[in-house]
PDB file of N, CA and C in Angstrom:
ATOM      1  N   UNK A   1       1.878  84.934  28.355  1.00  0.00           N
ATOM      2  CA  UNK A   1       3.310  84.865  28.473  1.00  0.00           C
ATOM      3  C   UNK A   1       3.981  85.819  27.481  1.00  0.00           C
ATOM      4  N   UNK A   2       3.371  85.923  26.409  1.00  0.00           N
ATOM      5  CA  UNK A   2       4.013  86.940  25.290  1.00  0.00           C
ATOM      6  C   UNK A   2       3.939  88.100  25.843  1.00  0.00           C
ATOM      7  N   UNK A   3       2.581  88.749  26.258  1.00  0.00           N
ATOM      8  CA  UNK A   3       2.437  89.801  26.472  1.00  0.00           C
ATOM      9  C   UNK A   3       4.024  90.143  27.778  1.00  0.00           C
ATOM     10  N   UNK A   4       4.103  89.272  28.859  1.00  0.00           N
ATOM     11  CA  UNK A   4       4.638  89.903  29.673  1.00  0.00           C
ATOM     12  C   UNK A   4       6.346  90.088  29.511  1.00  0.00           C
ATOM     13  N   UNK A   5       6.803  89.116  28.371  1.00  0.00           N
ATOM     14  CA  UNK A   5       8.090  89.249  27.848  1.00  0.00           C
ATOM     15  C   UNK A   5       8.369  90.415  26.907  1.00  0.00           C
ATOM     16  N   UNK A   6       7.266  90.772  26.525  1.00  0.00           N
ATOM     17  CA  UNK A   6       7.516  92.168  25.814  1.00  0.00           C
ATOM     18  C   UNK A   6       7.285  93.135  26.373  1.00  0.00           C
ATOM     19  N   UNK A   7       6.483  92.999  27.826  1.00  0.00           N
ATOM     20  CA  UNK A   7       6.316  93.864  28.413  1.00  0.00           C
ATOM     21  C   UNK A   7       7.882  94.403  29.086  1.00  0.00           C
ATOM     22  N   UNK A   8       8.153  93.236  29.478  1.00  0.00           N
ATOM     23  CA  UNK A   8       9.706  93.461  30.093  1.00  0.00           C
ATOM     24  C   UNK A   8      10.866  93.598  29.200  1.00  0.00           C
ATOM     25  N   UNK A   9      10.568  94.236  27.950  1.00  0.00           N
ATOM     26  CA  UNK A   9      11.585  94.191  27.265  1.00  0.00           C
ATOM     27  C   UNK A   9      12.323  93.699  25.777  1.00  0.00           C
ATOM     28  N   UNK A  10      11.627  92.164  26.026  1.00  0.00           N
ATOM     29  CA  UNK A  10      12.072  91.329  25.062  1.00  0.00           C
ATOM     30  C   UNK A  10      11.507  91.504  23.774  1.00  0.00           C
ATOM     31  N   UNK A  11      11.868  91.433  22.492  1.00  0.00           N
ATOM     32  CA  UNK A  11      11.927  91.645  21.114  1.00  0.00           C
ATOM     33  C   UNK A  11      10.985  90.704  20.700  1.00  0.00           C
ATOM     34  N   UNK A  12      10.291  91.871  19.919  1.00  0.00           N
ATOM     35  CA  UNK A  12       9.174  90.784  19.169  1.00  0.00           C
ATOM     36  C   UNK A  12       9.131  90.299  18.044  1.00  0.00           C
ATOM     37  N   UNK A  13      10.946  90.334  17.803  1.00  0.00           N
ATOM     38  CA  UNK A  13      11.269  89.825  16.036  1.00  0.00           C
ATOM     39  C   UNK A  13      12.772  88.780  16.562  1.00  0.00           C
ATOM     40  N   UNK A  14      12.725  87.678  17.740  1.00  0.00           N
ATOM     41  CA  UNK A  14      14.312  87.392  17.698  1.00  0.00           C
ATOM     42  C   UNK A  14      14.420  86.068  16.853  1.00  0.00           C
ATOM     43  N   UNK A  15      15.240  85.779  16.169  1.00  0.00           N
ATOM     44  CA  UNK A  15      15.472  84.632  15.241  1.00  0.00           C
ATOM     45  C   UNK A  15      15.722  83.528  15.560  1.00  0.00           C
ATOM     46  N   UNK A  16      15.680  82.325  15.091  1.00  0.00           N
ATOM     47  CA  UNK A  16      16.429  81.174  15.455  1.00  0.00           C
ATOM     48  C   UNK A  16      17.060  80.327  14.403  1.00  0.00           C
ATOM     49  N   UNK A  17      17.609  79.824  14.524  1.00  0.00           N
ATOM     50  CA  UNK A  17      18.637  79.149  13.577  1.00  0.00           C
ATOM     51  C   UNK A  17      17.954  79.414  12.076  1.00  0.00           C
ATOM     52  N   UNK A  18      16.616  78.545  12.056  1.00  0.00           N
ATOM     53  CA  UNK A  18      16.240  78.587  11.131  1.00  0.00           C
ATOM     54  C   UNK A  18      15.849  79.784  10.470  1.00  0.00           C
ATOM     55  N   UNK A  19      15.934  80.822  10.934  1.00  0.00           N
ATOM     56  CA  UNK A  19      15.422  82.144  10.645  1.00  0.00           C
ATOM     57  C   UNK A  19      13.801  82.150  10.445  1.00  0.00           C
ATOM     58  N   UNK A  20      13.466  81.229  11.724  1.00  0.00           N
ATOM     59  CA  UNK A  20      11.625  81.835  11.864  1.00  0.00           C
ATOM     60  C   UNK A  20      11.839  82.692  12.896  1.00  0.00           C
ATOM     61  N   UNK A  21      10.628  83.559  12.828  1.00  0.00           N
ATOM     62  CA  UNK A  21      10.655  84.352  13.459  1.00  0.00           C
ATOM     63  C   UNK A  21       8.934  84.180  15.029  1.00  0.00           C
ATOM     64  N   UNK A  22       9.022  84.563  16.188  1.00  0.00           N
ATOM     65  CA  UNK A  22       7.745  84.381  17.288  1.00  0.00           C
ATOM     66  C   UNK A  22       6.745  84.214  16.185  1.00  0.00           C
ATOM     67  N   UNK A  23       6.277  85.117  15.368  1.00  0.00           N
ATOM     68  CA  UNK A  23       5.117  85.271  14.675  1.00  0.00           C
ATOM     69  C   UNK A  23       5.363  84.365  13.862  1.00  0.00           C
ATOM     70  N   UNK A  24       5.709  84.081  12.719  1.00  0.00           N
ATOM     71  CA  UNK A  24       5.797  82.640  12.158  1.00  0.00           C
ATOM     72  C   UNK A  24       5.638  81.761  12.725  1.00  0.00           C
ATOM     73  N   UNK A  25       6.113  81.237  14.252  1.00  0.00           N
ATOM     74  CA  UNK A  25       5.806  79.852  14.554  1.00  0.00           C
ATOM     75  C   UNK A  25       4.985  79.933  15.330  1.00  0.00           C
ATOM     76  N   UNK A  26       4.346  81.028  15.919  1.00  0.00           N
ATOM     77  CA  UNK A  26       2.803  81.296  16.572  1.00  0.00           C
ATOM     78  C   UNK A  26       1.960  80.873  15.584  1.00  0.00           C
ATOM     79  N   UNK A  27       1.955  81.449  14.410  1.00  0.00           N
ATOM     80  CA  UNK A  27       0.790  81.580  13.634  1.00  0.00           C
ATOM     81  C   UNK A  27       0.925  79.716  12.797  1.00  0.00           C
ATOM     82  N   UNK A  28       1.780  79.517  12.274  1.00  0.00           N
ATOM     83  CA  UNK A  28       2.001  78.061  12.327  1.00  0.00           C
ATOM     84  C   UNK A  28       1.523  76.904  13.251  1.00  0.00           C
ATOM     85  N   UNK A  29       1.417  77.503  14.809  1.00  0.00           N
ATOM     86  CA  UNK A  29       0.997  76.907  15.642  1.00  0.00           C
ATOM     87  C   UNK A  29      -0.437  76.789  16.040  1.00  0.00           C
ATOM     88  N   UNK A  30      -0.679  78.046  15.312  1.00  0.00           N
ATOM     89  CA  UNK A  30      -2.586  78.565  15.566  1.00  0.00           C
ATOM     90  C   UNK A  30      -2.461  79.305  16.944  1.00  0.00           C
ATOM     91  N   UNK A  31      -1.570  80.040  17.380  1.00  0.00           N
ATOM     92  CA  UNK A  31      -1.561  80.609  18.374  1.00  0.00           C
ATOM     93  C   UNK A  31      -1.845  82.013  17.480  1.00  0.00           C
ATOM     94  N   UNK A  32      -3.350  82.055  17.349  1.00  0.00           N
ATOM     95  CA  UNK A  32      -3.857  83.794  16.819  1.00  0.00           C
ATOM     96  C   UNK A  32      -3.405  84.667  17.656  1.00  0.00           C
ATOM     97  N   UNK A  33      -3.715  84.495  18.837  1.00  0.00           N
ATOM     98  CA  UNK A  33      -3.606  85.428  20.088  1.00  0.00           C
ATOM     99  C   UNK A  33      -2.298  85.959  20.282  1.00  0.00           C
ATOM    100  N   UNK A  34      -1.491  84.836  20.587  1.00  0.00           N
ATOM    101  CA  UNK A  34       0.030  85.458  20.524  1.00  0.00           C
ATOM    102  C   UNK A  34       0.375  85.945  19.368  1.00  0.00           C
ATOM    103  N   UNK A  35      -0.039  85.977  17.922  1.00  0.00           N
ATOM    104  CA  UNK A  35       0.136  86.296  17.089  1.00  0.00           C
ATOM    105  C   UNK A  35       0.128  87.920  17.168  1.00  0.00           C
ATOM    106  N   UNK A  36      -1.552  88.304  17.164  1.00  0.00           N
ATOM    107  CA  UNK A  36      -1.721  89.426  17.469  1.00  0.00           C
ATOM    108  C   UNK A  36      -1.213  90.556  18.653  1.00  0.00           C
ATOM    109  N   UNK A  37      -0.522  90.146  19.583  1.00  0.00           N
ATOM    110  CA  UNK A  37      -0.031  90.298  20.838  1.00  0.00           C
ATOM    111  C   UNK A  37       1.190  90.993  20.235  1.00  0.00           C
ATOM    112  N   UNK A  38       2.053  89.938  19.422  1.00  0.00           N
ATOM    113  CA  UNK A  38       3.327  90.120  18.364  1.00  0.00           C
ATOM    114  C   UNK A  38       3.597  91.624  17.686  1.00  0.00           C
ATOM    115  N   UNK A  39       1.825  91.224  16.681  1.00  0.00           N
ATOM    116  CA  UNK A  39       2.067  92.491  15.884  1.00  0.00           C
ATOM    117  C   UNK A  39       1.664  93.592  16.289  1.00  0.00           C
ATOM    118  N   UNK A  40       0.713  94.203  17.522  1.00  0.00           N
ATOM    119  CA  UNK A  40       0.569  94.929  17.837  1.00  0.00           C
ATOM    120  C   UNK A  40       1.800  95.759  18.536  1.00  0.00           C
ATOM    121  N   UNK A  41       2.597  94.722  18.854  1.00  0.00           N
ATOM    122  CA  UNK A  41       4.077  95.125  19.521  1.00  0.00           C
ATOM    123  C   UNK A  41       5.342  95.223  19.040  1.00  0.00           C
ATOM    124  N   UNK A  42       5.059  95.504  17.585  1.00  0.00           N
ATOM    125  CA  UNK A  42       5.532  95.809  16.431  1.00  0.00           C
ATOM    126  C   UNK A  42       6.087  94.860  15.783  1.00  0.00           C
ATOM    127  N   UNK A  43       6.067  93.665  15.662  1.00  0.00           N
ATOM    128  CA  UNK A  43       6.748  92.411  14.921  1.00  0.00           C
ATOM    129  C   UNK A  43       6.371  92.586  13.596  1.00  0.00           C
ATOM    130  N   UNK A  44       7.569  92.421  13.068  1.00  0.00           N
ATOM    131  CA  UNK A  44       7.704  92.838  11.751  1.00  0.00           C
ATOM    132  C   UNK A  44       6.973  91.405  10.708  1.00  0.00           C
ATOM    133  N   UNK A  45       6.180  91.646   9.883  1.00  0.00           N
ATOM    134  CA  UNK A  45       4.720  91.021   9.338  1.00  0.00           C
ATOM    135  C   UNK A  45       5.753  89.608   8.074  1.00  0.00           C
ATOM    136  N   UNK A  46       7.007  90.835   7.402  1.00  0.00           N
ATOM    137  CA  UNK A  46       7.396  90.046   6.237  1.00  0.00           C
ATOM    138  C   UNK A  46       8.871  89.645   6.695  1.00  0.00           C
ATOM    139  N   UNK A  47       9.421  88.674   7.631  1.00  0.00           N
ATOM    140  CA  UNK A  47      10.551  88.304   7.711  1.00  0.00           C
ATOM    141  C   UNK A  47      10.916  87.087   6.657  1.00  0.00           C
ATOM    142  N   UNK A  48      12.183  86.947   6.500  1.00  0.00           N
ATOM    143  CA  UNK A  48      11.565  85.717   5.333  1.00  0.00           C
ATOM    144  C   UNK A  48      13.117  84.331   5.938  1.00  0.00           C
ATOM    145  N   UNK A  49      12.507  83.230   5.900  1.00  0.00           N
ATOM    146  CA  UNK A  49      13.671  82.278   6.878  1.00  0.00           C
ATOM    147  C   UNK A  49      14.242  82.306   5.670  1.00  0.00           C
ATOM    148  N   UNK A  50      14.626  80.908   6.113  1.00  0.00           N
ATOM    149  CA  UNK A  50      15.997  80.052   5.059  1.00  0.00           C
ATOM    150  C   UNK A  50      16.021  79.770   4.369  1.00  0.00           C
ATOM    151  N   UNK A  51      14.367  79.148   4.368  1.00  0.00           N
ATOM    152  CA  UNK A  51      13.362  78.583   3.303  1.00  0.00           C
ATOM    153  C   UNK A  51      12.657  79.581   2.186  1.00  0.00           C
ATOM    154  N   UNK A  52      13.406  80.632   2.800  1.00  0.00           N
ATOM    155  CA  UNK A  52      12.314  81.320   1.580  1.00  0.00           C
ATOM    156  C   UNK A  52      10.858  81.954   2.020  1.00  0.00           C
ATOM    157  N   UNK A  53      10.253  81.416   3.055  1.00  0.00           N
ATOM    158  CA  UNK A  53       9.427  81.685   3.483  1.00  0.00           C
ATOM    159  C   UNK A  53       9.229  83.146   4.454  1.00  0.00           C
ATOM    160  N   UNK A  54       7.821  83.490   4.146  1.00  0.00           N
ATOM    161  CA  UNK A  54       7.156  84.650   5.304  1.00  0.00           C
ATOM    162  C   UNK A  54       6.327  84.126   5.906  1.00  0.00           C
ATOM    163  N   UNK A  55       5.587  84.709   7.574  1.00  0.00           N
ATOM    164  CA  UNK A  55       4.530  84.428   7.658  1.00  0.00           C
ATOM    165  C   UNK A  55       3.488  84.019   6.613  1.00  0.00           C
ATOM    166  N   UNK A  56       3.304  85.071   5.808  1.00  0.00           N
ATOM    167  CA  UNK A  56       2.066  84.951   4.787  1.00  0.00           C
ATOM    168  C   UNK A  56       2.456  83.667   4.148  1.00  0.00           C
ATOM    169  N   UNK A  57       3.210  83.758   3.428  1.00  0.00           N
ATOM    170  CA  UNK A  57       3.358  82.828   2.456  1.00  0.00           C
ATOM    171  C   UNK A  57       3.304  81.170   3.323  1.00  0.00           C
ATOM    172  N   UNK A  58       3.854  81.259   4.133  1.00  0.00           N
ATOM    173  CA  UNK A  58       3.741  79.665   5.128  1.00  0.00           C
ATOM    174  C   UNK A  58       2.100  79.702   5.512  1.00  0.00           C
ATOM    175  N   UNK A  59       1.056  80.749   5.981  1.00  0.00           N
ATOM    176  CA  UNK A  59      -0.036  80.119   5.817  1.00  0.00           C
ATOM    177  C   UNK A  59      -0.814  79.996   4.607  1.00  0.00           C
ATOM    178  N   UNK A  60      -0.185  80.729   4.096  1.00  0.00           N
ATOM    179  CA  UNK A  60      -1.055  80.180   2.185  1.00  0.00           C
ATOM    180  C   UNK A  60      -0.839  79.072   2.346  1.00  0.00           C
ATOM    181  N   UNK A  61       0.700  78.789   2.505  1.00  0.00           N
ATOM    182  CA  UNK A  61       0.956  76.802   1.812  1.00  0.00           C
ATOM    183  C   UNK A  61      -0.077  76.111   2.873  1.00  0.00           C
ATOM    184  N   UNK A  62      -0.416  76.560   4.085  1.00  0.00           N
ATOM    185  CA  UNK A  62      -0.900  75.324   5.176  1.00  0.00           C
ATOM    186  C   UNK A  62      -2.568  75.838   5.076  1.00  0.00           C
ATOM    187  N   UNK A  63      -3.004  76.527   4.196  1.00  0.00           N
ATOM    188  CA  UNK A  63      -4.232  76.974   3.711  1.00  0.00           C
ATOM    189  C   UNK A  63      -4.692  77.634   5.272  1.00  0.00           C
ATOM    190  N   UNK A  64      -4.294  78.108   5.809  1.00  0.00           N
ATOM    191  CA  UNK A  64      -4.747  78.717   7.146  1.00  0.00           C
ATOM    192  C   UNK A  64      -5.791  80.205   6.600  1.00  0.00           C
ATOM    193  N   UNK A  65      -6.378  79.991   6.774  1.00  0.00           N
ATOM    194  CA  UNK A  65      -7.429  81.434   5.957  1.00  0.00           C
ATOM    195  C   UNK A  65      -7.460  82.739   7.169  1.00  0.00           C
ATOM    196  N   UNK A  66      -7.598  82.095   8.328  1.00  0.00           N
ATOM    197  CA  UNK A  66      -7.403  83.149   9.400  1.00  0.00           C
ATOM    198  C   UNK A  66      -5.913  83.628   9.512  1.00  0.00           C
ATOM    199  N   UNK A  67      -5.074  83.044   9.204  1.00  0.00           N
ATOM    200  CA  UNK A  67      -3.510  83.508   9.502  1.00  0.00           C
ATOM    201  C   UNK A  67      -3.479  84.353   8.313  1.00  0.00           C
ATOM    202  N   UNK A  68      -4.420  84.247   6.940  1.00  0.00           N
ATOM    203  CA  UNK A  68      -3.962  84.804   6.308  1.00  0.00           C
ATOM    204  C   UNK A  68      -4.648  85.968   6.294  1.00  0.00           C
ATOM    205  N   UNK A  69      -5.989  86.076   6.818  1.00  0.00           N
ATOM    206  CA  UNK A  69      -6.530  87.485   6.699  1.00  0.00           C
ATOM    207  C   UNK A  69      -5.828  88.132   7.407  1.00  0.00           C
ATOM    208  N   UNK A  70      -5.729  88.033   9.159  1.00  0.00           N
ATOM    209  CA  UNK A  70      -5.063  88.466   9.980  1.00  0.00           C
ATOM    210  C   UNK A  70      -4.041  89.359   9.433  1.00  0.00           C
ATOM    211  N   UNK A  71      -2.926  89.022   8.883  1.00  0.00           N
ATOM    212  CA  UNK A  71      -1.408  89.369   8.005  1.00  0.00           C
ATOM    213  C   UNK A  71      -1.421  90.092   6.827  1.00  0.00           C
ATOM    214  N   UNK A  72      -3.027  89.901   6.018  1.00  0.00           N
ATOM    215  CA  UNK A  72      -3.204  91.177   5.098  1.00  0.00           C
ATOM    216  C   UNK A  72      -3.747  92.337   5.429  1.00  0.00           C
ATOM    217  N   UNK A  73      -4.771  91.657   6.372  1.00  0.00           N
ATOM    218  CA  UNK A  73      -5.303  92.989   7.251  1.00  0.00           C
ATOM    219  C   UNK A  73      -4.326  93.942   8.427  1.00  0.00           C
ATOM    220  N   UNK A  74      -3.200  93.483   8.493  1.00  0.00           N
ATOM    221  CA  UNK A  74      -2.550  94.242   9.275  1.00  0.00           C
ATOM    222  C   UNK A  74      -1.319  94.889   8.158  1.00  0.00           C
ATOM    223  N   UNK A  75      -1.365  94.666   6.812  1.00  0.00           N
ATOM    224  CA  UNK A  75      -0.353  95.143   5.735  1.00  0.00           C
ATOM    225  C   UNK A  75       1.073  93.959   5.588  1.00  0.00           C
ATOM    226  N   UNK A  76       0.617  93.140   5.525  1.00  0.00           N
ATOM    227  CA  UNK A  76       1.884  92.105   5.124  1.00  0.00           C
ATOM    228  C   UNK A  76       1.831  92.329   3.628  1.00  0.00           C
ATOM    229  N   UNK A  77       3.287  92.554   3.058  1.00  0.00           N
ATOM    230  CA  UNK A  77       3.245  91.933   1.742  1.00  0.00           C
ATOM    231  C   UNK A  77       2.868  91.008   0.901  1.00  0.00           C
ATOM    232  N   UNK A  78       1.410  91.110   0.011  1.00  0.00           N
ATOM    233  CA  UNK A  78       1.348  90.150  -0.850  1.00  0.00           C
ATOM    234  C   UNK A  78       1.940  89.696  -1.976  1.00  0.00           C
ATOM    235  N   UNK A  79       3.129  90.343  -2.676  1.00  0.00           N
ATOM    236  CA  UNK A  79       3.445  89.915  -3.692  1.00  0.00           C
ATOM    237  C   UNK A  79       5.283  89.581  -3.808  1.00  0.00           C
ATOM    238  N   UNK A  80       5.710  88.619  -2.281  1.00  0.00           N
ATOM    239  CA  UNK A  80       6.697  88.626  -2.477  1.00  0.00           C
ATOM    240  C   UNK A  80       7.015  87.250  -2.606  1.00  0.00           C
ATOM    241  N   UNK A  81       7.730  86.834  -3.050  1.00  0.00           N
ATOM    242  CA  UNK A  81       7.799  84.940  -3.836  1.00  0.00           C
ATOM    243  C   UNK A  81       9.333  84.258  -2.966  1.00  0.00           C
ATOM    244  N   UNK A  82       9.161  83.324  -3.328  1.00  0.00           N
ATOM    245  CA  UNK A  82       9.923  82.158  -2.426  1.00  0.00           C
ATOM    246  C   UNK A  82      10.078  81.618  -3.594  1.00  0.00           C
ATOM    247  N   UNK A  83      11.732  80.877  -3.335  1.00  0.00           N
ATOM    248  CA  UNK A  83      12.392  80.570  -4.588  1.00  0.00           C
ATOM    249  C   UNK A  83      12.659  78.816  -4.155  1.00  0.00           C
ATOM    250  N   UNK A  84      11.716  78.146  -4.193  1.00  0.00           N
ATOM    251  CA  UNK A  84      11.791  76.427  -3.746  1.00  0.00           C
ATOM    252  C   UNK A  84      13.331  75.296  -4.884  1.00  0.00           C
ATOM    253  N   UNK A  85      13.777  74.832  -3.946  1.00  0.00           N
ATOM    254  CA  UNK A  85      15.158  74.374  -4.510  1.00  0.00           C
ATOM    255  C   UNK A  85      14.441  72.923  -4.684  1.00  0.00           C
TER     256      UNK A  85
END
C-alpha cells in the first residue's frame, strides 16, 4: 500500500497532529518494510514531533535494535537530544 501511494504521488514525510511522521509510526509499529519503502522514497530519517522525539530516538526508548540499525545505516542523526518536560 505504501509503495503505491507514493507511487501516485503522495509524500513520504506528511504530518499529523502530533507531528509523527509515516516512518515514525511504521517503525513504531514494526512495519520494517514500509519503513524501508519510506526511506528509499526519500522520507526524511530526523523529523522530530511534539515530544521531542525522532524516529531514532523513539526506537532507542522502545529498545527496537532493528529500527535502530536500519536509521543509522541509512544516516539518521545520532547525536540529537529530546528535551523531556
Amino acid at each position: 500500500m505504501v509503495s503505491l501511494l507514493l507511487e501516485r504521488g503522495a509524500s513520504p514525510d506528511p504530518v499529523d497532529d502530533k507531528g509523527d511522521t509515516p516512518l515514525l509510526r511504521d517503525l513504531s509499529l514494526g512495519k520494517m518494510k514500509a519503513a524501508r519503502v519510506l526511506i528509499k522514497n526519500g522520507a526524511k530519517l530526523d523529523p522530530v514531533n511534539q515530544y521531542g522525539l525522532t524516529p531514532l530516538l523513539r526506537a532507542v526508548l522502545s529498545s527496537d535494535v532493528a529500527a535502530v540499525s536500519l536509521l543509522i545505516e541509512e544516516g539518521a542523526v545520532v547525536d540529537l537530544c529530546a528535551e523531556f518536560s
